[in-house]
C-alpha atoms as a PDB file:
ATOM      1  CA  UNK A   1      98.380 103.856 100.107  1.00  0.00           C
ATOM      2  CA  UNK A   2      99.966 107.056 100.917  1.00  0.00           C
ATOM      3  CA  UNK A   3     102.967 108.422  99.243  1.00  0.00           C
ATOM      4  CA  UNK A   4     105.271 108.200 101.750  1.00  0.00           C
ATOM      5  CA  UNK A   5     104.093 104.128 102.392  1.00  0.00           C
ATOM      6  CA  UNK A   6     104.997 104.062  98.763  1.00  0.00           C
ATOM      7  CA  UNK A   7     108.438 105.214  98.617  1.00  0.00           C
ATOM      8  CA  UNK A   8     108.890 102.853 101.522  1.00  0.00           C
ATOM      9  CA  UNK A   9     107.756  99.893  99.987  1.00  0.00           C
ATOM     10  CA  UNK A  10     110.026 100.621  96.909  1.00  0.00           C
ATOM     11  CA  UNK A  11     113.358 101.258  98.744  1.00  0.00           C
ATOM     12  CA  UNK A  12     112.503  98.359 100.686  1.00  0.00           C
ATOM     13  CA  UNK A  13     112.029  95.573  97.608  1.00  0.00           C
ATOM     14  CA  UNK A  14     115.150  97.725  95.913  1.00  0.00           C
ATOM     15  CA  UNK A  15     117.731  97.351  98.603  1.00  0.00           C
ATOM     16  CA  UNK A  16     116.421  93.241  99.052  1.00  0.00           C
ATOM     17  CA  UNK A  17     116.369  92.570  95.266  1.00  0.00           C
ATOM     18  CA  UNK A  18     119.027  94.875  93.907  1.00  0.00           C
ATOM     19  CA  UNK A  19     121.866  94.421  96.644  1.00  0.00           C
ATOM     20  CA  UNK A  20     121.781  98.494  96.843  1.00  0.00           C
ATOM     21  CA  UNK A  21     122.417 100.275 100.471  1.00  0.00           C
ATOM     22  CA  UNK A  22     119.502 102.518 101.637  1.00  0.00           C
ATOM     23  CA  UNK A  23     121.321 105.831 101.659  1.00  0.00           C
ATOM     24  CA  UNK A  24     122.369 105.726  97.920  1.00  0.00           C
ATOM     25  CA  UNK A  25     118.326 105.437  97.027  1.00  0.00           C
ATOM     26  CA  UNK A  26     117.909 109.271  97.188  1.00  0.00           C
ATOM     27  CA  UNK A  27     114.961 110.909  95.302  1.00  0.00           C
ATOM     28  CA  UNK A  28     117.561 112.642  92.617  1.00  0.00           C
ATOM     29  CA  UNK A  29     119.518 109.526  92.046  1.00  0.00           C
ATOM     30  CA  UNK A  30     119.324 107.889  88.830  1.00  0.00           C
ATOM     31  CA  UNK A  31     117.547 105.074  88.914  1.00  0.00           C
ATOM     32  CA  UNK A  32     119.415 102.940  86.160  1.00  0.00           C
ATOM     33  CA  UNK A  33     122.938 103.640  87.759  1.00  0.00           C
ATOM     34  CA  UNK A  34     122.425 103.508  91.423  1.00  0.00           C
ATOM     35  CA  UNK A  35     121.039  99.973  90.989  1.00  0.00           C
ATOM     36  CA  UNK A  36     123.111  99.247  88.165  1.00  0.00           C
ATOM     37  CA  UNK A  37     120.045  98.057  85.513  1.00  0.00           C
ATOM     38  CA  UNK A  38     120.529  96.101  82.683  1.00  0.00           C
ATOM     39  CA  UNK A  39     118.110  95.165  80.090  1.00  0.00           C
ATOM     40  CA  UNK A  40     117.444  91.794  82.291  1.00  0.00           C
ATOM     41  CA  UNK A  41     117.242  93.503  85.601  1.00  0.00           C
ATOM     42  CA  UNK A  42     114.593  95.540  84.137  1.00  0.00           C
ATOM     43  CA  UNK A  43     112.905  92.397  83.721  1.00  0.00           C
ATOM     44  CA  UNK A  44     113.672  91.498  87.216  1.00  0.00           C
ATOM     45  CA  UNK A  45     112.279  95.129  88.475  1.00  0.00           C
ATOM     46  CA  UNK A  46     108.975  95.010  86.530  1.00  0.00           C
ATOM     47  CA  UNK A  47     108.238  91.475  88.246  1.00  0.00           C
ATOM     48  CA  UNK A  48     108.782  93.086  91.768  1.00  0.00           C
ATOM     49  CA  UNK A  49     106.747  96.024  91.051  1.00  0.00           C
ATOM     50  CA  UNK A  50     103.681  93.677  89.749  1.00  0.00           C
ATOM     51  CA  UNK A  51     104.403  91.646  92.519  1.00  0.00           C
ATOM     52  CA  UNK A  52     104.340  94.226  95.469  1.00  0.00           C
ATOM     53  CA  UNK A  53     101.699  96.987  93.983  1.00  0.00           C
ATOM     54  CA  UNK A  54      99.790  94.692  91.970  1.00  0.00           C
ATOM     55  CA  UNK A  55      99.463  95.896  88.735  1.00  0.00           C
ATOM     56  CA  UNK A  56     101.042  95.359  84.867  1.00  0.00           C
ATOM     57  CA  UNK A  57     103.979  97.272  83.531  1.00  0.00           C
ATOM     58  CA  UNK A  58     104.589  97.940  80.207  1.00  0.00           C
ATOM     59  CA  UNK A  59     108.017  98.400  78.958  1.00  0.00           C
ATOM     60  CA  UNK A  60     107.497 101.441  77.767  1.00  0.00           C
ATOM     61  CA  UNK A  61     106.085 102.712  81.135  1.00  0.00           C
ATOM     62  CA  UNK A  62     110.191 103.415  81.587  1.00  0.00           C
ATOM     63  CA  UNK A  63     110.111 105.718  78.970  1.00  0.00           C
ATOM     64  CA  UNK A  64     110.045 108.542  80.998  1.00  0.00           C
ATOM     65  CA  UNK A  65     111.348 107.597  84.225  1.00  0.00           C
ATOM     66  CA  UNK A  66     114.896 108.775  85.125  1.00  0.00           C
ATOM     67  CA  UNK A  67     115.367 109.463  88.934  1.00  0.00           C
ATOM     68  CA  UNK A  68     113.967 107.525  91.649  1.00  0.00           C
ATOM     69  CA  UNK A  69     111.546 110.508  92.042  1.00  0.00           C
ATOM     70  CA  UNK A  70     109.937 109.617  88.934  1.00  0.00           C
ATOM     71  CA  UNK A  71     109.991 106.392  90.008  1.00  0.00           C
ATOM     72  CA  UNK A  72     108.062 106.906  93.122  1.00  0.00           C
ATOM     73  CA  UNK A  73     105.684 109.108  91.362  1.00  0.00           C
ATOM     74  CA  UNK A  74     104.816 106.436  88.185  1.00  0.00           C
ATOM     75  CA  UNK A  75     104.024 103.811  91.193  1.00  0.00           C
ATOM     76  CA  UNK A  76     101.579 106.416  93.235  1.00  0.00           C
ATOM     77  CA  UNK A  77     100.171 107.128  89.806  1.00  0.00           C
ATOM     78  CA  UNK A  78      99.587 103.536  88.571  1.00  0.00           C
ATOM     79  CA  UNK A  79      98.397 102.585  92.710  1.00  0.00           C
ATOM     80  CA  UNK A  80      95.962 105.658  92.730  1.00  0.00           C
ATOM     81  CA  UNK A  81      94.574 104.352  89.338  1.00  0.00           C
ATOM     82  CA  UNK A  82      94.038 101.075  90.824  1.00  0.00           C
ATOM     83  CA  UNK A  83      92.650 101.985  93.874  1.00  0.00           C
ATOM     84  CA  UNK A  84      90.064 104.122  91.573  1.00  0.00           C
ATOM     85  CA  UNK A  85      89.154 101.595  89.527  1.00  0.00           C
END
């Protein structure tokens, strides 16, 4: 899965899930206030990521994730890991 497919598979599941327009989902938006996170939306967000890219988060996988760049870039990571494996 190629980056690109990957940011579009994200902002797609986002905007559905998270009630967020499109055009505020910009690579140096923050992550936690565009889509307005609490600690139970994390929840929410950790089941759509295992559930679109099939594979486990851990909470503390969030640790350093900020902007939806970093985002994007834990999900390529965690895909290209799987697609390794």
């Amino acid at each position: 899965m190629s980056h690109t497919e990957i940011i579009e598979k994200t902002n797609q599941f986002l905007v559905e899930e998270f009630e967020v327009e499109q055009e505020a989902i910009t690579p140096e938006a923050i992550l936690k206030d565009t889509l307005g996170l609490d600690s139970l939306d994390y929840i929410d967000l950790v089941v759509v990521i295992e559930n679109n890219f099939h594979f486990k988060v851990k909470p503390e996988d969030f640790v350093g994730i900020s902007t939806f760049h970093d985002f994007y870039n834990y999900i390529a990571s965690k895909v290209a890991t799987k697609e390794t494996a």
